[in-house]
C-alpha atoms as a PDB file:
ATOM      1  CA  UNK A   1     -29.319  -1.103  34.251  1.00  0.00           C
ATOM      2  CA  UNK A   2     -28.013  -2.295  31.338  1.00  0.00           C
ATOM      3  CA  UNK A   3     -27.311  -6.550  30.576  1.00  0.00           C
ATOM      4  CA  UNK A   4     -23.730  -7.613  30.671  1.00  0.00           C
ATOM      5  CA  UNK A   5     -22.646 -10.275  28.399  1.00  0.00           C
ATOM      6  CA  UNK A   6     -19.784 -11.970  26.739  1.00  0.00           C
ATOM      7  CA  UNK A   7     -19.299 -11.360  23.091  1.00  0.00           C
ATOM      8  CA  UNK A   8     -17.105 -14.676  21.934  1.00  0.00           C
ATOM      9  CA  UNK A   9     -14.664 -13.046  19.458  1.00  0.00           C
ATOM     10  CA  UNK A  10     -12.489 -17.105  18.880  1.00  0.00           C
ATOM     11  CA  UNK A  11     -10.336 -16.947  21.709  1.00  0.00           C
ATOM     12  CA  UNK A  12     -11.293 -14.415  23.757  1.00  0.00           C
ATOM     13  CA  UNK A  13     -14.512 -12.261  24.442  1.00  0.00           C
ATOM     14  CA  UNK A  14     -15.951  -8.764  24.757  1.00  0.00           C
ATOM     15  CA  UNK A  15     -17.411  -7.529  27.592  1.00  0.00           C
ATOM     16  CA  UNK A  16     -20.620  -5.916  26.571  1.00  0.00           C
ATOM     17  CA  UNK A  17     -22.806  -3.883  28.246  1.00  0.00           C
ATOM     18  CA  UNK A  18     -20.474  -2.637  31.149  1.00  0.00           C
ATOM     19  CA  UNK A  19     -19.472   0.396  29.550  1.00  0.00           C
ATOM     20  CA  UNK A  20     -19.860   1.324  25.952  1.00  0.00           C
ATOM     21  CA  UNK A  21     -17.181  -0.072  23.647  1.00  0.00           C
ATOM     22  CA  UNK A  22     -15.644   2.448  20.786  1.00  0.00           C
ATOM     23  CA  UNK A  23     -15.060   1.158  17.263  1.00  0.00           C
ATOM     24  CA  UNK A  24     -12.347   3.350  15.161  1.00  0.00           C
ATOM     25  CA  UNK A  25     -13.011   3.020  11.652  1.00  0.00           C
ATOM     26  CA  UNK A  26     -10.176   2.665   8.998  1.00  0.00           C
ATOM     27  CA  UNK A  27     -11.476   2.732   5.237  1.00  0.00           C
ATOM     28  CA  UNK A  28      -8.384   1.855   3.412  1.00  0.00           C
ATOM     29  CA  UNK A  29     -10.277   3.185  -0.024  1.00  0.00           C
ATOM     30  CA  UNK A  30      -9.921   5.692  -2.278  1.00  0.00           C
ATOM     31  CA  UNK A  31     -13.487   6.589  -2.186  1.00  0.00           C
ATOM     32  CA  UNK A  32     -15.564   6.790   1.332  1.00  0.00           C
ATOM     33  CA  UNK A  33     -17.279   9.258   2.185  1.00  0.00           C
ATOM     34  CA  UNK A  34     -15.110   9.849   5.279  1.00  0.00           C
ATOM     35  CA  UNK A  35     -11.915   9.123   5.081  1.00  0.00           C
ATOM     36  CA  UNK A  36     -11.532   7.498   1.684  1.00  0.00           C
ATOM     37  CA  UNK A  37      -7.871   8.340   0.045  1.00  0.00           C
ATOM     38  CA  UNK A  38      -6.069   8.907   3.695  1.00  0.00           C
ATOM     39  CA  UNK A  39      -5.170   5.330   3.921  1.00  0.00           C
ATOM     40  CA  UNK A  40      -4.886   3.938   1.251  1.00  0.00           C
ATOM     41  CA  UNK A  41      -0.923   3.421   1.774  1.00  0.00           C
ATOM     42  CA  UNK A  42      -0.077   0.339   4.493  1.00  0.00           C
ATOM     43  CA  UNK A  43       2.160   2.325   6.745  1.00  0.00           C
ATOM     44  CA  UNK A  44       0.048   5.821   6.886  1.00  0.00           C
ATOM     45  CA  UNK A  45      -3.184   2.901   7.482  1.00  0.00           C
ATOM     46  CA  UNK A  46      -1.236   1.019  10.716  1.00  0.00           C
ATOM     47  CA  UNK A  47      -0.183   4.334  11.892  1.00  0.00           C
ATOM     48  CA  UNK A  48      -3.666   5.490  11.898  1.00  0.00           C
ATOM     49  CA  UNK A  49      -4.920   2.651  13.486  1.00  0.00           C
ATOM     50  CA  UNK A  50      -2.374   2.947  16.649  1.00  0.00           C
ATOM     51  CA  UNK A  51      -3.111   6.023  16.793  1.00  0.00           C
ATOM     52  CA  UNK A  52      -7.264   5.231  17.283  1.00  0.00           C
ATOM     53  CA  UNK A  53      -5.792   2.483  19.676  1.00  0.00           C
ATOM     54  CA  UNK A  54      -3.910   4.990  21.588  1.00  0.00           C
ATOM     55  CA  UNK A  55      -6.924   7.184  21.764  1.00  0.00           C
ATOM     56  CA  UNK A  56      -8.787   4.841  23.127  1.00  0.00           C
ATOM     57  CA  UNK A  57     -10.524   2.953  20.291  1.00  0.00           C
ATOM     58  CA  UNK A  58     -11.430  -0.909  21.770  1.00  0.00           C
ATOM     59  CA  UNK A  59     -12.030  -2.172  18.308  1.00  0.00           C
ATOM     60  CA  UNK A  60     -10.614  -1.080  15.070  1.00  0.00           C
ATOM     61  CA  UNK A  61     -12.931  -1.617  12.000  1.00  0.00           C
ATOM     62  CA  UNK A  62     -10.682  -1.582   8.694  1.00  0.00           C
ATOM     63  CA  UNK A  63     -12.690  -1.988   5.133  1.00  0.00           C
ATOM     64  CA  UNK A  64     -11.677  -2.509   1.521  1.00  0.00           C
ATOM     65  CA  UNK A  65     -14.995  -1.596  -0.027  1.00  0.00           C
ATOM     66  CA  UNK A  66     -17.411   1.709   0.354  1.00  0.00           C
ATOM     67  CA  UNK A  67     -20.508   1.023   0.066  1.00  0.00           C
ATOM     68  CA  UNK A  68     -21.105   4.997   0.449  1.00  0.00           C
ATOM     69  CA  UNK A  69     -24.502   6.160  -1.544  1.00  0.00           C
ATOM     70  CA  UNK A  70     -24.047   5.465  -5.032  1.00  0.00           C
ATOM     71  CA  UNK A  71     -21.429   2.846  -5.167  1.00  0.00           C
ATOM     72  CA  UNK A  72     -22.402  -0.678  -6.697  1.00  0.00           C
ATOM     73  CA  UNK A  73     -21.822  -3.755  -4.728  1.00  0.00           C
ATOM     74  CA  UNK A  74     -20.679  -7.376  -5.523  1.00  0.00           C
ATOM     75  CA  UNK A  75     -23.491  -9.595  -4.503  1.00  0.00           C
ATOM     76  CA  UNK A  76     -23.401 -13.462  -5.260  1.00  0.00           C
ATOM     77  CA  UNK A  77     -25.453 -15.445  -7.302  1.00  0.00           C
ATOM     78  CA  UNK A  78     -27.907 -16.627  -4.884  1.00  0.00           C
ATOM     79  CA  UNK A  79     -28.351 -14.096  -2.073  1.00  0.00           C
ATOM     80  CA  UNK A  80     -30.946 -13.479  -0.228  1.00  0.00           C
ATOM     81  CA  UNK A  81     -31.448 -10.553  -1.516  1.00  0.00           C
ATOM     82  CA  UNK A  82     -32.355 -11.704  -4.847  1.00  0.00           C
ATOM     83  CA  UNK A  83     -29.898 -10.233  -6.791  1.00  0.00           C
ATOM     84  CA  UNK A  84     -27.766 -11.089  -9.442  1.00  0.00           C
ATOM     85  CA  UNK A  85     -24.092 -10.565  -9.217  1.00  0.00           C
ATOM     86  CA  UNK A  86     -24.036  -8.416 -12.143  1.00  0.00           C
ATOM     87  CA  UNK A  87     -25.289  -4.918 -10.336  1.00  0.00           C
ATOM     88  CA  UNK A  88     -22.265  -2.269 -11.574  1.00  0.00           C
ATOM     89  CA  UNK A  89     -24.837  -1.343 -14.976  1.00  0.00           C
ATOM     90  CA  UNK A  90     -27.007   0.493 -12.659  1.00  0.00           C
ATOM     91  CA  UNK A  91     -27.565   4.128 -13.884  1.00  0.00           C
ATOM     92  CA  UNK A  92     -24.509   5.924 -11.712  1.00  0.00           C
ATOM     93  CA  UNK A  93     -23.462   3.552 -10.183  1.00  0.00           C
ATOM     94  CA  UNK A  94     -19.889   2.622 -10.325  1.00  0.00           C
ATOM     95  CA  UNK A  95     -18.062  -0.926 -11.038  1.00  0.00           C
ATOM     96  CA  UNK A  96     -18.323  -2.777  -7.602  1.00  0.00           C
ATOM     97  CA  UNK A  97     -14.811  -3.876  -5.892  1.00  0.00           C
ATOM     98  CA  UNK A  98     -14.103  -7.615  -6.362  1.00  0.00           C
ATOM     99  CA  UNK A  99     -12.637  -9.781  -3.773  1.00  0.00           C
ATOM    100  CA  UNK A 100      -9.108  -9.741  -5.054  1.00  0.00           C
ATOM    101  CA  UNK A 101      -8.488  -5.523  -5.000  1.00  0.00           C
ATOM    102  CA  UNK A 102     -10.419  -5.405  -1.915  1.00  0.00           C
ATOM    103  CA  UNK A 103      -7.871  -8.572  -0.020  1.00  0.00           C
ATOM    104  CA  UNK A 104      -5.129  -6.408  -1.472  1.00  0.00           C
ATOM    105  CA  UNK A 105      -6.039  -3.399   0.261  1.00  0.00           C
ATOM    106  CA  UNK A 106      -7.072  -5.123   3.701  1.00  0.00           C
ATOM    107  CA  UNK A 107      -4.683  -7.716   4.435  1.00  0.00           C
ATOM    108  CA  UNK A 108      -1.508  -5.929   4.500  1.00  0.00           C
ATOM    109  CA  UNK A 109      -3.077  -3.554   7.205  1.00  0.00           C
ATOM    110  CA  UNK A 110      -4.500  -5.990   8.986  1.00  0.00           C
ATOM    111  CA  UNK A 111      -1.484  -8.387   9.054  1.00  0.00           C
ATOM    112  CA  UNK A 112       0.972  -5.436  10.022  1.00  0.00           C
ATOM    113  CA  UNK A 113      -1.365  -4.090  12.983  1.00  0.00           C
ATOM    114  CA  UNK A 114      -1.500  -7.466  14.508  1.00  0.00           C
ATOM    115  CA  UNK A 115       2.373  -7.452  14.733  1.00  0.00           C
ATOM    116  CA  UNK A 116       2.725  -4.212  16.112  1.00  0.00           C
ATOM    117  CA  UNK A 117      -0.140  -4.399  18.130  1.00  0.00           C
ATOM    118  CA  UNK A 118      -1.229  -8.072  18.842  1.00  0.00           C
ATOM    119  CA  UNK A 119      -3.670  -7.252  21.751  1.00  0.00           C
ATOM    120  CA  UNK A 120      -5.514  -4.969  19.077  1.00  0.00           C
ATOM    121  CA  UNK A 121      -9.435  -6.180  18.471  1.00  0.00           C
ATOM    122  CA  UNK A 122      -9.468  -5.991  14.549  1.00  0.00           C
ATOM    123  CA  UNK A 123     -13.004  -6.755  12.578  1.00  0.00           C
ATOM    124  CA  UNK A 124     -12.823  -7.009   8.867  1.00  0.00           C
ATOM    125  CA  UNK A 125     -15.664  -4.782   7.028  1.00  0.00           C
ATOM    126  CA  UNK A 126     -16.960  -7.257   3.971  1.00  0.00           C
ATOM    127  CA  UNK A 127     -19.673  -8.960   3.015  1.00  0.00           C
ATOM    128  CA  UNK A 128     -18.237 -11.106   0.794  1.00  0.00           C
ATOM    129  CA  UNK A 129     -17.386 -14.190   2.581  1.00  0.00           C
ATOM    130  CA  UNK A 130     -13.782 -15.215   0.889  1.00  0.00           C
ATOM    131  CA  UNK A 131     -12.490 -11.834   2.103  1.00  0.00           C
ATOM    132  CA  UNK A 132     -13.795 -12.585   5.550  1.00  0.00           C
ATOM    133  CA  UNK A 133     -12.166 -16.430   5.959  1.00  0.00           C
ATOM    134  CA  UNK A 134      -8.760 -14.707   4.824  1.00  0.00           C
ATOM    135  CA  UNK A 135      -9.350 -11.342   7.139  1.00  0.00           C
ATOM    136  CA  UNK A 136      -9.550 -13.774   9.766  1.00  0.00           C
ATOM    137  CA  UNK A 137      -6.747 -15.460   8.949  1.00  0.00           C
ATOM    138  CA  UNK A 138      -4.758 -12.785   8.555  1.00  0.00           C
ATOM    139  CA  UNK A 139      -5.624 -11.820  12.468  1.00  0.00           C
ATOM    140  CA  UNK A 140      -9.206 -10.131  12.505  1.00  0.00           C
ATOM    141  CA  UNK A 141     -11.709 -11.986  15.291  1.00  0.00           C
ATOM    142  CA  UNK A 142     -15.086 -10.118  14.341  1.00  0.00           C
ATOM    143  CA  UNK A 143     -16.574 -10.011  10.892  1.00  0.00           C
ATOM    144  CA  UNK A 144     -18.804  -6.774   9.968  1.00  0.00           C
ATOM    145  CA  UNK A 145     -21.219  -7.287   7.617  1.00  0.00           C
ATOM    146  CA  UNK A 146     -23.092  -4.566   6.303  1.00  0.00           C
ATOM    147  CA  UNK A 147     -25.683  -6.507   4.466  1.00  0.00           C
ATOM    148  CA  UNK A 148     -26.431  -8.488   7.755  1.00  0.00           C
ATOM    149  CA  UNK A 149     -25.637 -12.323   5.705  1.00  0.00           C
ATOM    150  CA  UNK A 150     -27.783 -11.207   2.680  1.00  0.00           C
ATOM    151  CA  UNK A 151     -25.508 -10.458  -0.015  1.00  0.00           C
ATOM    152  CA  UNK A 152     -23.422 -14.054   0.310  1.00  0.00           C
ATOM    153  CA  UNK A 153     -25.459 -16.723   1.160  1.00  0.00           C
ATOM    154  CA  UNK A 154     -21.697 -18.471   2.216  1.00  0.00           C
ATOM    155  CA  UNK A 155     -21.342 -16.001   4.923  1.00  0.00           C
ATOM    156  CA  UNK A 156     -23.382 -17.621   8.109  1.00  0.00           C
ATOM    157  CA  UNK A 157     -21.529 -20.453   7.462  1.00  0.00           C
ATOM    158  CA  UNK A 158     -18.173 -19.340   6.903  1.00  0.00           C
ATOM    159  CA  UNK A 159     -18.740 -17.097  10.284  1.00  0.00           C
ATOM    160  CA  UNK A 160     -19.511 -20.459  12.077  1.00  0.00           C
ATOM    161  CA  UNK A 161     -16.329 -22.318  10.780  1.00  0.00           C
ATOM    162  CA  UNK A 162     -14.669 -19.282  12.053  1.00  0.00           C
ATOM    163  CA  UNK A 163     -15.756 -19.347  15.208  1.00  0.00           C
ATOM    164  CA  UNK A 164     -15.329 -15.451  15.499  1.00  0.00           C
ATOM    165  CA  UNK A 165     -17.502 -12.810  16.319  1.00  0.00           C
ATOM    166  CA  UNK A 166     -19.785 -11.396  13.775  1.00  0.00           C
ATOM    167  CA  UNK A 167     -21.592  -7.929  13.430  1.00  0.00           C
ATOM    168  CA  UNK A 168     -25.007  -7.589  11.095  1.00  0.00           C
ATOM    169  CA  UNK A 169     -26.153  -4.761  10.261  1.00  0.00           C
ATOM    170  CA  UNK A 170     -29.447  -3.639   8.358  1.00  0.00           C
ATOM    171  CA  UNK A 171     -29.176  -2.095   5.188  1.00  0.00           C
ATOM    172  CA  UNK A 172     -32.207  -0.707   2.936  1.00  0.00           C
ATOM    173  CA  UNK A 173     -31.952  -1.909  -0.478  1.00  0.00           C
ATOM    174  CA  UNK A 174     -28.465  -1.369  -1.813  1.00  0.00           C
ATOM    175  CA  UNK A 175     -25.893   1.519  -2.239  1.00  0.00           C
ATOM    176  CA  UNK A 176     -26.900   2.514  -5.448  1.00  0.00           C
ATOM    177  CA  UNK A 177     -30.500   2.505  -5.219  1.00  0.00           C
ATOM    178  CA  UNK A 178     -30.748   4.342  -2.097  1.00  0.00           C
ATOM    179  CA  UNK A 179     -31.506   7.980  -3.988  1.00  0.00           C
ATOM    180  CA  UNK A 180     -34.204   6.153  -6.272  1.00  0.00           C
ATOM    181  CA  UNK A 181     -35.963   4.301  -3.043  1.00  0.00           C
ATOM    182  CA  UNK A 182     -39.518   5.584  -2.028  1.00  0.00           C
ATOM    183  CA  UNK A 183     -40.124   7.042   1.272  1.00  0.00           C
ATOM    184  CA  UNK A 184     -39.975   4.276   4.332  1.00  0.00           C
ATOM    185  CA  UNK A 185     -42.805   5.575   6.254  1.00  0.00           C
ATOM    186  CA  UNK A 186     -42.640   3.969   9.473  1.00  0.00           C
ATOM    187  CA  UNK A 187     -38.763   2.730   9.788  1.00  0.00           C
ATOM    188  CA  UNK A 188     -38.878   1.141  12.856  1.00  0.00           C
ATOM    189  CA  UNK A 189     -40.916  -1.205  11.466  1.00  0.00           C
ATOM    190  CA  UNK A 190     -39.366  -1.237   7.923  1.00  0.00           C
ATOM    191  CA  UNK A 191     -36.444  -2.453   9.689  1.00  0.00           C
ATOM    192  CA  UNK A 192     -37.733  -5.043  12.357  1.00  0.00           C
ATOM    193  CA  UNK A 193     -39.797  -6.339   9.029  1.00  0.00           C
ATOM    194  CA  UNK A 194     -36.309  -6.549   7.093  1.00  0.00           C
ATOM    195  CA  UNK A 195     -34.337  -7.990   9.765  1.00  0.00           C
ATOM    196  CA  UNK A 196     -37.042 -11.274   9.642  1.00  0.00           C
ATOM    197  CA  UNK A 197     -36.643 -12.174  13.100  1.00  0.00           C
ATOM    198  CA  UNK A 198     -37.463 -15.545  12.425  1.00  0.00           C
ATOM    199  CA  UNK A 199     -34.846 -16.025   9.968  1.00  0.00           C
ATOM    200  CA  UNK A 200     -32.037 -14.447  11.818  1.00  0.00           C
ATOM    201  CA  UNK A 201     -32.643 -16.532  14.930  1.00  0.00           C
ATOM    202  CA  UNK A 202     -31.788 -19.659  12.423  1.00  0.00           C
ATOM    203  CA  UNK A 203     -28.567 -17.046  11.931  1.00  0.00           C
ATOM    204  CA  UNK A 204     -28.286 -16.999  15.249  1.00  0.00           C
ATOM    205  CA  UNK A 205     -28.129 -21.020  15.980  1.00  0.00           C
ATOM    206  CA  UNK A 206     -25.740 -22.004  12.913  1.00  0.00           C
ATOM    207  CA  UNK A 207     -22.875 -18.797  14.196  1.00  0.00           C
ATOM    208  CA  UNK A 208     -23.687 -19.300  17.807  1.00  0.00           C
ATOM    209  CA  UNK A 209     -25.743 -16.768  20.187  1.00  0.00           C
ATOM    210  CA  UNK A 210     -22.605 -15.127  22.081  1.00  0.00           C
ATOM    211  CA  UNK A 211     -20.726 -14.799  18.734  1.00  0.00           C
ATOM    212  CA  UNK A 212     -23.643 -12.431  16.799  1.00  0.00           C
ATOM    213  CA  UNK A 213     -24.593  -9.199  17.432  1.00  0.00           C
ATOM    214  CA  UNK A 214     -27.330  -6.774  15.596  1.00  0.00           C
ATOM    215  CA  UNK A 215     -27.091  -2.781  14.709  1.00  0.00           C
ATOM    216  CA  UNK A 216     -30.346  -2.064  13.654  1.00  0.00           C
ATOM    217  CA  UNK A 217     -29.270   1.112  11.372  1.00  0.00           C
ATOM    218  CA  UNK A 218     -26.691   1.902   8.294  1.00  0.00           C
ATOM    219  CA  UNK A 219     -26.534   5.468   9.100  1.00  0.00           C
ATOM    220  CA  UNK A 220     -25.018   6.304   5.698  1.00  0.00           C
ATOM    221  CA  UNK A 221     -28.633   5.564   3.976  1.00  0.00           C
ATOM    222  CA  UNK A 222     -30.634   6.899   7.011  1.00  0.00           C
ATOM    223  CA  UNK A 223     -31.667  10.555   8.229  1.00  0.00           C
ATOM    224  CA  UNK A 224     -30.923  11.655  11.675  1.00  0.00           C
ATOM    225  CA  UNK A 225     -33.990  11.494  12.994  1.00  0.00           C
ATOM    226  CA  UNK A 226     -34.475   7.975  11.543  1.00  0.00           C
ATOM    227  CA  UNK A 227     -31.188   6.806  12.591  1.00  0.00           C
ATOM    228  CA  UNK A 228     -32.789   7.659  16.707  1.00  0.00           C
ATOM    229  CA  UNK A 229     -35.939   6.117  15.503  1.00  0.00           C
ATOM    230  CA  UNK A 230     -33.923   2.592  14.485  1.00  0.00           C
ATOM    231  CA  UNK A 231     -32.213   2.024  17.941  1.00  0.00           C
ATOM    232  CA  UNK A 232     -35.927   1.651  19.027  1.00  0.00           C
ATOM    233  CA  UNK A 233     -35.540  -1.828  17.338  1.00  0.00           C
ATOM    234  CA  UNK A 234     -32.823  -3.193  19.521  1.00  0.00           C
ATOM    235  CA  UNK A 235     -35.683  -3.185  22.578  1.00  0.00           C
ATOM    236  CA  UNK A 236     -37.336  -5.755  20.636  1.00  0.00           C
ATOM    237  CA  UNK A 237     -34.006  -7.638  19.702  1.00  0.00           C
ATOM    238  CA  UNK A 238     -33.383  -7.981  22.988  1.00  0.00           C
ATOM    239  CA  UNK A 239     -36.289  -9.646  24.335  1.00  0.00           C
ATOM    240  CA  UNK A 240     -35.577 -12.062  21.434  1.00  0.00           C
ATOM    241  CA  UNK A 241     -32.054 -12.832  23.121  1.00  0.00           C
ATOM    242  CA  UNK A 242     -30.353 -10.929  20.253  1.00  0.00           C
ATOM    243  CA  UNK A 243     -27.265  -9.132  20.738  1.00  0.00           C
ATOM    244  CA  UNK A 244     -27.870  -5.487  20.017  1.00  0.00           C
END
């Protein structure tokens, strides 16, 4: 029997644990490993996205940004990840996406979906905190962060001044180290280790327990087998009163 629970989204909620809610994914990029190029026009995007409504999508995810193996990201001065901002000389690795190109790809999709479909659940995919104030603005109620708050130390915050939902997720090192990085050995515990519990519960007061929710795996930068492995994590979330 699985645990029931609201997921506060702003001004409504998610009912979790019920049934299993789908998320359609929308990368309107040139360059994802799935459907990058497809939508990068506004009208072929919304189109796309009523049609994953229509086919029974409860959420529709819709990035600006890959952060496919390979790709450089845009991380602020100040993360916790320890990083510079300056990460696009890596060998490979290409320049990252800055906030501006990446608000002009989302917010015209995001904008037009709400008026065609304003019952639609739309979460922004960022993890640059400016993109996700004006995401929400725009009409998105969940923020999905792929770096789980590390990359923007502004992020927790500007989630909780939000007030809207917000998805972590846990990421090993970044895009463009991923072919470089050393075996994990034991990733179930690579990744409870990474997630520091105790820092995420501080996470967890400042957005507001029924707001967060954890996904223990990036499957992009994660075998198969390792990706069933991760989910093993979300036992131990769970007794922790995370949101997995």
């Amino acid at each position: 029997m699985r645990t029931v629970f609201q997921l506060s989204i702003g001004s409504r909620a998610l009912e979790l644990g019920k049934r299993t809610l789908i998320m359609g994914v929308l990368n309107v990029t040139p360059d994802s490993f799935s459907d990058g190029g497809l939508y990068l026009d506004k009208e072929q995007a919304v189109q796309h996205a009523q049609h994953l409504v229509d086919e029974g999508a409860d959420i529709i995810d819709i990035g600006g940004e890959s952060t496919r193996p390979g790709v450089a990201v845009d991380i602020a001065e100040g993360s916790k990840s320890g990083e510079s901002k300056a990460v696009a000389n890596s060998a490979g690795a290409k320049i990252a996406v800055n906030v501006q190109v990446e608000l002009e790809r989302v917010l015209p999709v995001i904008a037009a979906l709400k008026k065609k479909r304003p019952d639609a659940v739309i979460s922004i995919d960022t993890y640059k905190a400016s993109v996700a104030r004006a995401a929400v603005s725009a009409g998105a109620e969940i923020v999905n962060d792929v770096s789980g708050f590390r990359w923007d130390p502004q992020m927790a915050k500007t989630v909780a001044d939000l007030k809207c939902g917000a998805i972590l997720m846990h990421m090993r090192g970044r895009p463009e180290e991923w072919r470089t990085l050393p075996p994990p050995g034991d990733i179930v515990l690579l990744v409870k280790r990474e997630l520091k519990i105790g820092q995420s519960r501080r996470c967890w007061r400042e957005c507001g327990g029924n707001a967060l929710c954890w996904i223990p795996v990036s499957a992009s930068e994660k075998a198969s087998t390792k990706t069933i492995l991760c989910w093993r994590v979300s036992a131990n979330c769970r007794r922790r009163d995370f949101r997995c």
